[in-house]
Protein backbone atom coordinates (compact mmCIF):
# COMPACT_ATOMS: atom_id res chain seq x y z
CA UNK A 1 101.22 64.53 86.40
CA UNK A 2 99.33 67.82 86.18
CA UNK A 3 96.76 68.05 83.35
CA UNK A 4 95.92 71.84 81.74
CA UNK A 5 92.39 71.76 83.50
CA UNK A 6 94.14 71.77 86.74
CA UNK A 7 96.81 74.35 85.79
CA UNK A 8 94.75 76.81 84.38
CA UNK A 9 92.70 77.64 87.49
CA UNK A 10 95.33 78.25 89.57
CA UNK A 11 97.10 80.20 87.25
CA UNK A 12 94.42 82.28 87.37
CA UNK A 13 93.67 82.44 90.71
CA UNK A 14 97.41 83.63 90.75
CA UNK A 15 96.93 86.09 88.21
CA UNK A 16 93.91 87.84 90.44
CA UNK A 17 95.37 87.75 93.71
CA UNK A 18 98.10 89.31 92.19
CA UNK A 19 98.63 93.08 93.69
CA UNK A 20 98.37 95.13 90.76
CA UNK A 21 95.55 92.64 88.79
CA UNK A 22 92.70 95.41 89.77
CA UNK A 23 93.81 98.81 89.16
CA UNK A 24 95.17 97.08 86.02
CA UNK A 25 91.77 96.03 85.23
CA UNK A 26 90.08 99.01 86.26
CA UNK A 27 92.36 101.45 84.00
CA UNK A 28 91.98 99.45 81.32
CA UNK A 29 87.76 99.18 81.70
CA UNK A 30 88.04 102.97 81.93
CA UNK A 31 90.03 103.18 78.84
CA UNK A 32 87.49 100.91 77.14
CA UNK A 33 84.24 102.90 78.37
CA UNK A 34 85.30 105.97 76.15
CA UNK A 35 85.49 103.96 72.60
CA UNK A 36 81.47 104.41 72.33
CA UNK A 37 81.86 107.89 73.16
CA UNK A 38 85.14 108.68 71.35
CA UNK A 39 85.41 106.06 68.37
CA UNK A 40 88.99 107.17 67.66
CA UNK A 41 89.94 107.37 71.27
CA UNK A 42 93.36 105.11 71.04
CA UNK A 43 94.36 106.64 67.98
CA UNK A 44 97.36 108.50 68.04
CA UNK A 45 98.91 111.35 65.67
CA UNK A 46 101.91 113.27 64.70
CA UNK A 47 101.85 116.37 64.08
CA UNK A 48 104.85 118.71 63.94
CA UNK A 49 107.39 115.83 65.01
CA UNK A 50 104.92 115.61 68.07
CA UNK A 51 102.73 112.77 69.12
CA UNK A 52 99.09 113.87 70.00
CA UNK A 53 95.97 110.96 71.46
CA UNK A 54 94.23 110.93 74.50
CA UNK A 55 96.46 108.14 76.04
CA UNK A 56 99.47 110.50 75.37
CA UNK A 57 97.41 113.54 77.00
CA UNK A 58 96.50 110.99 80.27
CA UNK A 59 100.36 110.96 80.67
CA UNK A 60 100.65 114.44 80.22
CA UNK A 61 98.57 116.10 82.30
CA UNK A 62 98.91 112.96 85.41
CA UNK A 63 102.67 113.26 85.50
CA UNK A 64 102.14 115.89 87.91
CA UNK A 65 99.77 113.46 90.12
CA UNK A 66 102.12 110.90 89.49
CA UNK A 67 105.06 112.77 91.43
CA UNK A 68 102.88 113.58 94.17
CA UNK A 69 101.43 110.20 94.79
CA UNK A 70 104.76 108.52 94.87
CA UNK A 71 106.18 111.01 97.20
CA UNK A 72 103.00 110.09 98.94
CA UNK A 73 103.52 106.61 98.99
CA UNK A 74 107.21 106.63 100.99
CA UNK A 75 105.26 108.73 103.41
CA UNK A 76 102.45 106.62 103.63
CA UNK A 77 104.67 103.39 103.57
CA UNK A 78 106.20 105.02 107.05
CA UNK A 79 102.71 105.54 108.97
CA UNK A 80 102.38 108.72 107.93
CA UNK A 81 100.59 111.25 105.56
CA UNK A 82 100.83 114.81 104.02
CA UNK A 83 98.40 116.91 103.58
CA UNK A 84 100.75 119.78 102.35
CA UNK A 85 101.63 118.59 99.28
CA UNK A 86 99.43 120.98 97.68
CA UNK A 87 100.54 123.66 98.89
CA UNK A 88 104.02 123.08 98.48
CA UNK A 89 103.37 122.71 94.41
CA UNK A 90 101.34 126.68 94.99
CA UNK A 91 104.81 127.47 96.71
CA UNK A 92 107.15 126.29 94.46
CA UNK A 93 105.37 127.82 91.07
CA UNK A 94 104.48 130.77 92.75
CA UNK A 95 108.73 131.77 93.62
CA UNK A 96 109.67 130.35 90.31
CA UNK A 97 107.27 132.26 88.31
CA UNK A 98 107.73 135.75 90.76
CA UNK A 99 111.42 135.66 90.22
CA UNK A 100 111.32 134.65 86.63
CA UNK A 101 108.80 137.43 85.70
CA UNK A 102 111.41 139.78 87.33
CA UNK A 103 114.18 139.04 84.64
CA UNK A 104 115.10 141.23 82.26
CA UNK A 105 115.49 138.38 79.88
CA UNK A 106 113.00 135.45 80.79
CA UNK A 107 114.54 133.06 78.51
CA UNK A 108 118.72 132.82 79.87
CA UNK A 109 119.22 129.66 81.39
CA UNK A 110 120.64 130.89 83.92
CA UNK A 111 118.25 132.96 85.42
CA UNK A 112 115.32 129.89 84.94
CA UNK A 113 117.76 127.18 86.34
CA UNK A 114 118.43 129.60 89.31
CA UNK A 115 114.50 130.56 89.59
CA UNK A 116 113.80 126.68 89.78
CA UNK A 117 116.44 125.78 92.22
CA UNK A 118 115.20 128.48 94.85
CA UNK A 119 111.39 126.83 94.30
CA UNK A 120 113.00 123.52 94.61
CA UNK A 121 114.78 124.30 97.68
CA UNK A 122 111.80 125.80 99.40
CA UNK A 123 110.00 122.85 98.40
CA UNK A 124 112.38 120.90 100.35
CA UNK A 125 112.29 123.08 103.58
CA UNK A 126 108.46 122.35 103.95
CA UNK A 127 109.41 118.83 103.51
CA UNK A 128 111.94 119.17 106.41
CA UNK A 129 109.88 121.11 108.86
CA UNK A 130 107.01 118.38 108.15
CA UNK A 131 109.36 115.82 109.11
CA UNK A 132 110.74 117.89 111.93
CA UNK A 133 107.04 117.92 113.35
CA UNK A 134 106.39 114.72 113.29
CA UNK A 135 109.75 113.06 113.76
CA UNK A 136 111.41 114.70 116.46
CA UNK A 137 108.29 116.83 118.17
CA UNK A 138 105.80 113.94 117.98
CA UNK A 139 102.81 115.55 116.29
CA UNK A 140 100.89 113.41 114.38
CA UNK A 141 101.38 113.53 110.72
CA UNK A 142 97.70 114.87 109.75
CA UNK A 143 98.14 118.01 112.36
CA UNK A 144 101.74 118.72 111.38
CA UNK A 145 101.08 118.35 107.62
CA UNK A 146 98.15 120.20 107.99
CA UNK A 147 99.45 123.57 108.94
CA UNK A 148 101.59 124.13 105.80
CA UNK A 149 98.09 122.99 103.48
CA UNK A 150 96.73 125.84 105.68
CA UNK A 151 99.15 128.13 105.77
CA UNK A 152 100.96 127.59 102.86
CA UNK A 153 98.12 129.06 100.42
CA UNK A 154 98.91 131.95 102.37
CA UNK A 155 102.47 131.93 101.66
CA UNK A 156 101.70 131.65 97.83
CA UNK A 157 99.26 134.19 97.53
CA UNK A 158 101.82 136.79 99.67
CA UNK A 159 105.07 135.72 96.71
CA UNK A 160 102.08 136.68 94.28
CA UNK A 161 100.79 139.53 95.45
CA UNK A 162 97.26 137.56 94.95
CA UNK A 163 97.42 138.06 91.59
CA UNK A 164 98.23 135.36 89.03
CA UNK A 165 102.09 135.63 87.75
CA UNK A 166 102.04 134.99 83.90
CA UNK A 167 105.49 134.51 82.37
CA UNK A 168 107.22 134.10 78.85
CA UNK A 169 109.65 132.05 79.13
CA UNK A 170 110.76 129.27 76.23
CA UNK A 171 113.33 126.98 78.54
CA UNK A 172 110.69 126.92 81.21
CA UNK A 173 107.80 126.14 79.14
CA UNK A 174 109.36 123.00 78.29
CA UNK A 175 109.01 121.21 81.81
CA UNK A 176 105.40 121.38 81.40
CA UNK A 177 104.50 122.18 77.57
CA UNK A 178 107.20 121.27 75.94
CA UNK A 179 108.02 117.79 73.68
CA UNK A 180 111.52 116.11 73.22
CA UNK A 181 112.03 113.10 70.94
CA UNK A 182 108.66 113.73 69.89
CA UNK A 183 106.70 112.93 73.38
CA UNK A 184 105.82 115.26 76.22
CA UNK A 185 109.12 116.42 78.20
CA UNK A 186 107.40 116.07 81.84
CA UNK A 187 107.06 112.17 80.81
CA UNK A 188 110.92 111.55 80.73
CA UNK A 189 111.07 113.76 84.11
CA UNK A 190 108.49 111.47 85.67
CA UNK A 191 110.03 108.51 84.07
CA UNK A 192 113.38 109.23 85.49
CA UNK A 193 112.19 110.30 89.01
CA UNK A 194 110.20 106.77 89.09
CA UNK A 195 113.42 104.67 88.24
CA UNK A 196 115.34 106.43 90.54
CA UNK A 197 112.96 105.38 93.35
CA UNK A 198 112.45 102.14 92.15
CA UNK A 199 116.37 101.62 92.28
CA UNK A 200 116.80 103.07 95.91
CA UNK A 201 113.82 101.49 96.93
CA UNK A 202 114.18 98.05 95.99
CA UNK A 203 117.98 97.96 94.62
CA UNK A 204 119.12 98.94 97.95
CA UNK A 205 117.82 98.56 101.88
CA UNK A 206 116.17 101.85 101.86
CA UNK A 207 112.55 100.07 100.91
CA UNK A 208 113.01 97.58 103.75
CA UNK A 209 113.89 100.06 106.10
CA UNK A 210 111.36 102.42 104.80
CA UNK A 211 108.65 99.50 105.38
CA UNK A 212 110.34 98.46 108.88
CA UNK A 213 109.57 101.76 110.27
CA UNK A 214 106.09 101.92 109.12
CA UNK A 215 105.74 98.42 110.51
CA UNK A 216 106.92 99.07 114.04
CA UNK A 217 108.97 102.28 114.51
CA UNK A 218 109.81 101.93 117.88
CA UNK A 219 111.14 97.97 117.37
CA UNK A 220 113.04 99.73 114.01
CA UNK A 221 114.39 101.81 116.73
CA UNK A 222 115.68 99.71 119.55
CA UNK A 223 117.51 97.26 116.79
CA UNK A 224 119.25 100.06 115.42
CA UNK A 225 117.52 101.61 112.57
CA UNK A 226 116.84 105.53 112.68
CA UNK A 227 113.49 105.73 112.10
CA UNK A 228 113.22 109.38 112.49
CA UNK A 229 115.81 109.87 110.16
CA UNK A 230 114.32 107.62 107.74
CA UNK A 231 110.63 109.68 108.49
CA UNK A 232 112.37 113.02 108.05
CA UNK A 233 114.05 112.06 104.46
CA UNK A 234 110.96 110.68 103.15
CA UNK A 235 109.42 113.92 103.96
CA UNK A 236 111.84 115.77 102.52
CA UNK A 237 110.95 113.56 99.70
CA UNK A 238 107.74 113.97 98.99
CA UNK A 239 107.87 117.47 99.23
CA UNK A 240 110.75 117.38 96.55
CA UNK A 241 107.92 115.44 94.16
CA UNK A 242 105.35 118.14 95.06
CA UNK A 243 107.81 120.81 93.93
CA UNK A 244 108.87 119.17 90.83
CA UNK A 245 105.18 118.97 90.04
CA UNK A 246 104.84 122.34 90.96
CA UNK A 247 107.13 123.14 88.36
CA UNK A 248 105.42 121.17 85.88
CA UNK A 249 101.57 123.06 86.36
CA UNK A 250 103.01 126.20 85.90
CA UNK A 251 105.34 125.76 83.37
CA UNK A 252 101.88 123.87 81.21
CA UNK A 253 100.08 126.93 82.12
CA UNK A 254 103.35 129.50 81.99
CA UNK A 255 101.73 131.30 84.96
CA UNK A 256 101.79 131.04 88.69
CA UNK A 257 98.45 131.00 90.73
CA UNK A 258 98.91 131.01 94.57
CA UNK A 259 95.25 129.78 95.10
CA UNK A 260 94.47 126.95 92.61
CA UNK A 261 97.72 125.40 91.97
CA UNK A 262 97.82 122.01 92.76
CA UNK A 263 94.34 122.66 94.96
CA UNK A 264 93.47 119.03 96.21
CA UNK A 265 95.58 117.22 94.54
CA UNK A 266 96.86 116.07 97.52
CA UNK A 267 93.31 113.92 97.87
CA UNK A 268 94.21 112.69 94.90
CA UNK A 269 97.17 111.60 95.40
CA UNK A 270 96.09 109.17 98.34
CA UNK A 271 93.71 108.12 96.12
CA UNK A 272 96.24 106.71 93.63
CA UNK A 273 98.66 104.94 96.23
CA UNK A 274 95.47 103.37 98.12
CA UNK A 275 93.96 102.21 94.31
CA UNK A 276 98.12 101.20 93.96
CA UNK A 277 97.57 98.29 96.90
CA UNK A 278 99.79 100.67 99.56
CA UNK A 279 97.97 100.39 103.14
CA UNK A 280 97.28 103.50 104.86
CA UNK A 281 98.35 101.67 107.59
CA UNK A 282 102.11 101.50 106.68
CA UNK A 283 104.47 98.70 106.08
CA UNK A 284 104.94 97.53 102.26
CA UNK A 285 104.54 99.55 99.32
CA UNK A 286 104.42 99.40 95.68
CA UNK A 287 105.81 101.95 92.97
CA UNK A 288 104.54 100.55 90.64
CA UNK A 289 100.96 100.37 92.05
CA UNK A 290 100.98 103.75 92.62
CA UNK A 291 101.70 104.65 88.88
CA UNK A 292 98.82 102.61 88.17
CA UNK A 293 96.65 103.81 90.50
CA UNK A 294 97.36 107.61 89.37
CA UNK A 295 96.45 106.92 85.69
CA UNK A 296 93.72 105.56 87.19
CA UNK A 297 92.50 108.77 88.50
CA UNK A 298 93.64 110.47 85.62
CA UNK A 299 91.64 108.87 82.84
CA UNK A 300 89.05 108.44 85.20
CA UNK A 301 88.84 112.48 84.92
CA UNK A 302 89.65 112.47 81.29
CA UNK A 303 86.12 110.03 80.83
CA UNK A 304 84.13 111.96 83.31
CA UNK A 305 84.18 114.36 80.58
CA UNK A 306 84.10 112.27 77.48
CA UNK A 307 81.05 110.68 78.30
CA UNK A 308 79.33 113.78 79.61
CA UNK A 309 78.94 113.76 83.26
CA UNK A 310 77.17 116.91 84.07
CA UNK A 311 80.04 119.27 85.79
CA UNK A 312 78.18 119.61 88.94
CA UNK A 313 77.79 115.60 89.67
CA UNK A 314 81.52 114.37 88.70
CA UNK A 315 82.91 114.75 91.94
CA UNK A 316 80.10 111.73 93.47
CA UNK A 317 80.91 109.82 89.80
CA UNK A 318 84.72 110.32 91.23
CA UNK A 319 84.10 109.05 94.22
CA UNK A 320 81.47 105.90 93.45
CA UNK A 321 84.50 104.60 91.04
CA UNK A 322 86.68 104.88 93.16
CA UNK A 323 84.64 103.00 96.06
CA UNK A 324 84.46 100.42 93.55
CA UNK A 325 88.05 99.63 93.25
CA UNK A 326 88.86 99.79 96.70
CA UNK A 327 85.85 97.46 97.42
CA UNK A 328 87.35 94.91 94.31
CA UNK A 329 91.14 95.02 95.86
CA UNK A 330 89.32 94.05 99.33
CA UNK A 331 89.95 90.40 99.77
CA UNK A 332 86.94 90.54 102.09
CA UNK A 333 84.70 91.85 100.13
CA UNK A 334 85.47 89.51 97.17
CA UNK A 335 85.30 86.38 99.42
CA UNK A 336 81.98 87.45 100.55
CA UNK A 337 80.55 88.74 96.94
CA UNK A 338 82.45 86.35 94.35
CA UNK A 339 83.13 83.75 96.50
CA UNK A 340 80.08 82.63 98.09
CA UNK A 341 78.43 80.83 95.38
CA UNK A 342 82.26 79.07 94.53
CA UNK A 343 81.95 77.87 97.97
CA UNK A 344 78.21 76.61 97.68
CA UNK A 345 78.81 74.63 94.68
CA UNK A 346 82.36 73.19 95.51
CA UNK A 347 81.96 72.46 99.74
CA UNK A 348 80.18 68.69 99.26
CA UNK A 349 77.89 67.98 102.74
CA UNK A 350 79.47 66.51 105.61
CA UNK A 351 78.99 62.77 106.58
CA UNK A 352 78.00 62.22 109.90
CA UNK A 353 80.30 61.19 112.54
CA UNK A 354 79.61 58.56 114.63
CA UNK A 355 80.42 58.60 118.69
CA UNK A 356 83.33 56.77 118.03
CA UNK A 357 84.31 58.77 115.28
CA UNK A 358 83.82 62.03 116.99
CA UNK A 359 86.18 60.31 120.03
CA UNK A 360 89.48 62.09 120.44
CA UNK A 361 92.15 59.33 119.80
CA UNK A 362 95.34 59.71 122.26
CA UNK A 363 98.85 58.34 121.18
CA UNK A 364 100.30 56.39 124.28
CA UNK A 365 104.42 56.97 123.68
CA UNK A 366 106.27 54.35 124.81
């Protein structure tokens, strides 16, 4: 019969060799670190029928990191990357906001709905010629990727004329600005595009085959799974987050700017699904993880600035954190740093052996 003393240690050791146990622990030390600064920092408001905190504001402005990074992590979870996910949120906002700003009337519904599909749907042609590159031509996903981040700035900045498009436009300021049932509107869009991956990703065989052809494409292959149809849809994917996000900056900002928009966030992004537990490597991924890991990111930006990090350092504050969690989610690194001492004081010194003992003994079968 177990006894609580015994339980209890393995539960924990459970608990922190669970997958998510360290970006979990991470976001919420970050959260923590800003109370000295910012006494009131977890208090939250209404105002107006609106909710208003800093936890509620880390949601709002990483929703649009959140659709990027888990775009990023179906691509990832295949052997792959994209680098073009920035540009294809400059793309989308910059045709959205060009052909809004030419409407008569900026605020029919018709005219925003049809302004957002075309942004959309170029959104989902980079997706498709990313996939086409690496899929069916064989270029490797950081040189095919990597001509639409270069190019695709370009592409923005020719829609805008290099200038910045400012709009005024109600229905479109709520993807990014606006509130519904008192809480930011981009949260329900990012809520809703998270189930429905979590549903065709784990509620159905797309996740295993997903993970299959990051495993071993060619062996997905020869039993029968489509593996460049699988890379090209995931693609396609991804790029459909970075557009949706693409929406959401410049509907927050109700202008369209061909050269910032979205600028690195495609950094970030890996970022959040390697904090999230997702190898870079392919093979298994987590959703979930990759939520985590961009609120990570997030807040991690929103304390850089409570606590005062001079502007020109928080880039190398950015990046020691995040060293730090990768090095904690290394099972490596923890056996060598945490586990050493455990070892010293539990491993009891070996008796000596004897010639006899040390003898092989052989079994004679009859």
């Amino acid at each position: 019969m177990s006894t609580p003393a015994v339980t209890t240690p393995s539960r924990w050791r459970a608990l922190t060799h669970h997958h998510l146990f360290w970006p979990v622990a991470v976001l919420i030390a970050l959260l923590l670190v800003n109370v000295p600064f910012t006494p009131d920092f977890f208090a939250i408001r209404m105002t107006d029928g609106h909710l208003y905190g800093n936890l509620v504001s880390i949601v709002l402005f990483g929703s649009p990191l959140i659709l990027v990074a888990v775009g990023m992590t179906l691509v990832i979870a295949t052997g792959g990357i994209d680098l073009s996910v920035g540009a294809v949120v400059a793309i989308t906002g910059a045709l959205t906001c060009s052909y809004i700003s030419d409407q008569a009337d900026q605020n029919a519904l018709a005219g925003v709905f049809l302004a957002m599909g075309i942004g959309l749907v170029a959104a989902v042609v980079c997706g498709l010629w990313n996939g086409f590159l690496v899929a069916r031509m064989g270029i490797q996903p950081i040189i095919a990727t990597l001509i639409i981040m270069v190019a695709g700035r370009g592409v923005a900045q020719l829609i805008t004329d290099g200038q910045i498009i400012t709009i005024n436009s109600e229905p479109y300021k709520l993807i990014g600005g606006g509130y519904w049932l008192t809480l930011p509107f981009s949260i329900f869009i990012v809520a809703a595009v998270v189930a429905v991956t979590v549903a065709l990703t784990r509620r159905t065989a797309l996740g295993l085959l997903v993970e299959s052809v990051g495993g071993n494409a060619e062996a997905s292959r020869l039993v029968g799974i489509r593996s460049r149809r699988i890379k090209i849809m995931v693609y396609m994917f991804c790029a459909l987050c970075a557009g949706i996000a693409g929406l959401m900056i410049s509907s927050n900002t109700s202008a369209a700017d061909g050269n910032n928009a979205g600028l690195w966030i495609e950094l970030d992004a890996i970022l959040a699904v390697v904090i999230g537990g997702t190898s870079l490597l392919g093979g298994r991924f987590s959703i979930g993880g990759t939520v985590i890991g961009a609120l990570v990111i997030q807040t991690l930006t929103t304390t850089i600035y409570t606590i005062g990090v001079p502007t020109q350092t928080n880039l190398v504050f950015k990046a020691a954190v995040v060293i730090v969690v990768c090095l904690l989610q290394s099972p490596k690194f923890r056996a060598k740093v945490l586990g050493a001492k455990g070892r010293a004081r539990t491993t009891a010194p070996a008796e000596p052996t004897t010639p006899a003992d040390a003898a092989p003994k052989m079994e004679v079968s009859r």
